[in-house]
Protein backbone atom coordinates (compact mmCIF):
# COMPACT_ATOMS: atom_id res chain seq x y z
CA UNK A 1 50.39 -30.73 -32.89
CA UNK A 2 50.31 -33.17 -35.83
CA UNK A 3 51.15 -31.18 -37.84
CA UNK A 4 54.32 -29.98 -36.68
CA UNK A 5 54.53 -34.04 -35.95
CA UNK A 6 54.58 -34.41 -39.66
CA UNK A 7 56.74 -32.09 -40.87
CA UNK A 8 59.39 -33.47 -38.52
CA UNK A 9 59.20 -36.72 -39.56
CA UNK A 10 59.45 -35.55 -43.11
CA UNK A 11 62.68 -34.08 -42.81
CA UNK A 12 64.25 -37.13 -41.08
CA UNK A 13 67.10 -38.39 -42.70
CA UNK A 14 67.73 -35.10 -44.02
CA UNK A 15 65.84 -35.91 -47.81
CA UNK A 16 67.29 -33.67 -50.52
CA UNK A 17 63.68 -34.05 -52.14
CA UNK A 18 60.64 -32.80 -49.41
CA UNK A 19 56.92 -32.88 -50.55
CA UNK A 20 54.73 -30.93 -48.52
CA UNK A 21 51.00 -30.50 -48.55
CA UNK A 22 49.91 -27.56 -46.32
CA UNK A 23 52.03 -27.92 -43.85
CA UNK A 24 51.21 -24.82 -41.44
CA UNK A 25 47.32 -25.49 -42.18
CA UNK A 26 45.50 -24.78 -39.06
CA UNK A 27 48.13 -24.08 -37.15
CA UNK A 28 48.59 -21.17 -34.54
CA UNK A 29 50.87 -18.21 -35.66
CA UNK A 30 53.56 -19.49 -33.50
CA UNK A 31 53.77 -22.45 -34.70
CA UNK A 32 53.41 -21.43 -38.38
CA UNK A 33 56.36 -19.09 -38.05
CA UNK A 34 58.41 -22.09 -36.65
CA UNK A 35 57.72 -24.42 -39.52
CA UNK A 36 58.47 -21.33 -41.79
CA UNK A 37 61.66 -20.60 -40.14
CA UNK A 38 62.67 -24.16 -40.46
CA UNK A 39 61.34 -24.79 -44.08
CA UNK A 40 63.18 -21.74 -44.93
CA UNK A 41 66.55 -22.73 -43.43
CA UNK A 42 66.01 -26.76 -45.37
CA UNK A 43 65.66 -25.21 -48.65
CA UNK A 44 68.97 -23.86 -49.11
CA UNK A 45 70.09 -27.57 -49.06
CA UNK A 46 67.31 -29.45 -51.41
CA UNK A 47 64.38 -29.01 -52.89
CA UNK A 48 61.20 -28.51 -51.30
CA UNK A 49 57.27 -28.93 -53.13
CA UNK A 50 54.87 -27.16 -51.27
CA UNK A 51 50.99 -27.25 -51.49
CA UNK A 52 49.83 -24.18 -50.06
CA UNK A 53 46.34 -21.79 -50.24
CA UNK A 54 48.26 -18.75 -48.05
CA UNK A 55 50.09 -16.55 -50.38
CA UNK A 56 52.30 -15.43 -48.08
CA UNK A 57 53.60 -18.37 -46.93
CA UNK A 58 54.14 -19.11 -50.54
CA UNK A 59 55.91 -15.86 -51.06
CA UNK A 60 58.26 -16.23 -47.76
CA UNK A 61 59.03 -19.89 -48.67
CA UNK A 62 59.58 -20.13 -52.32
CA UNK A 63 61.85 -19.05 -55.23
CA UNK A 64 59.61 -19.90 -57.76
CA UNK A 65 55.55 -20.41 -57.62
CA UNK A 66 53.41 -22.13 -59.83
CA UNK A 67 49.98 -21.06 -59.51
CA UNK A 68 46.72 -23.77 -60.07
CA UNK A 69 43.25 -23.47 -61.43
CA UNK A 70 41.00 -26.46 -61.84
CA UNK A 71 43.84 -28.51 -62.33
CA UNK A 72 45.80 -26.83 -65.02
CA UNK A 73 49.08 -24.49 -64.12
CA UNK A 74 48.10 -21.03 -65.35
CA UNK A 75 51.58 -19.09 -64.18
CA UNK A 76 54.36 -20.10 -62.93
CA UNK A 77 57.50 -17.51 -61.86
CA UNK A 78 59.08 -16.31 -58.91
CA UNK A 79 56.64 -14.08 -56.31
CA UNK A 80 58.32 -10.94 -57.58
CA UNK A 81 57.25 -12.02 -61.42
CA UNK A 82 53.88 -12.89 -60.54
CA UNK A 83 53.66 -9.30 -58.55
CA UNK A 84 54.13 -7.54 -61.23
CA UNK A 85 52.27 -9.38 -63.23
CA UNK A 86 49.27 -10.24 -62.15
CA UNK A 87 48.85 -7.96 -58.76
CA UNK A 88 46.84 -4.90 -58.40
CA UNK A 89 47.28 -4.03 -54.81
CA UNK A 90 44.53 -4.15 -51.98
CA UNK A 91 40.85 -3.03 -52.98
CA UNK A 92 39.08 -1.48 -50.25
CA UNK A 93 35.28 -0.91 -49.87
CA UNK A 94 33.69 0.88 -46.89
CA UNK A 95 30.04 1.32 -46.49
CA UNK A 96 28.09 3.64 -43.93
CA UNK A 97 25.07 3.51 -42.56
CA UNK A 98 23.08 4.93 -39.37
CA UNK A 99 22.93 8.89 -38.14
CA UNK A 100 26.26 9.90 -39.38
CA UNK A 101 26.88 7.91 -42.47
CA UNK A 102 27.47 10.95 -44.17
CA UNK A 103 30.14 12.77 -42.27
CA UNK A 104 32.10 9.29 -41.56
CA UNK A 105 32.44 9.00 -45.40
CA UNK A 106 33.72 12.11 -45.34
CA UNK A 107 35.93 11.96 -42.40
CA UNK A 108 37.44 8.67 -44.38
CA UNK A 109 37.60 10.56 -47.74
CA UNK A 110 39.47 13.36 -46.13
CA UNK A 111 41.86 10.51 -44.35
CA UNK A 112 42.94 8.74 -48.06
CA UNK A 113 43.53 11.94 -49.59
């Protein structure tokens, strides 16, 4: 609830400059989507700094991402730019264990092919 608090008061007066730090941190997904929604819709009319440690509210929200390691910027482009960049899809391990280990890796080999 403060949070949502916060980021009303911070677009009182309808700033064209809007610092946020984590603004849908702890939040339920309800709520998150709102502020998203909203931050989306505020953007088109200033600009917005946002703090964030989920990537895809940093991909939904922003045209251009700077990316931050121990203090230093180490990319900075739009989400698509970074993609292709820097992403190498999902990795997925599975381990098995027990009676039927054995067939289950199969049965989940035979599902990815």
């Amino acid at each position: 609830m403060k949070r949502r608090l916060s980021v009303a008061i911070a677009c009182i007066g309808n700033p064209k400059l809007l610092i946020m730090d984590e603004p849908t941190s702890g939040m339920d997904p309800i709520s998150r989507r709102e502020v998203w929604d909203l931050v989306f819709k505020m953007k088109q009319r200033r600009t917005i700094i946002l703090t964030s440690h989920d990537m895809d509210e940093a991909e939904y929200l922003s045209d251009r991402l700077a990316i931050i390691s121990k203090g230093s910027v180490v990319c900075v482009g739009t989400p698509l730019q970074l993609k292709i960049r820097y992403g190498d899809g999902y990795k997925v391990t599975f381990s098995y264990s027990g009676k039927y280990a054995k067939r289950r890796q199969r049965r989940v080999e035979y599902l990815l092919k």
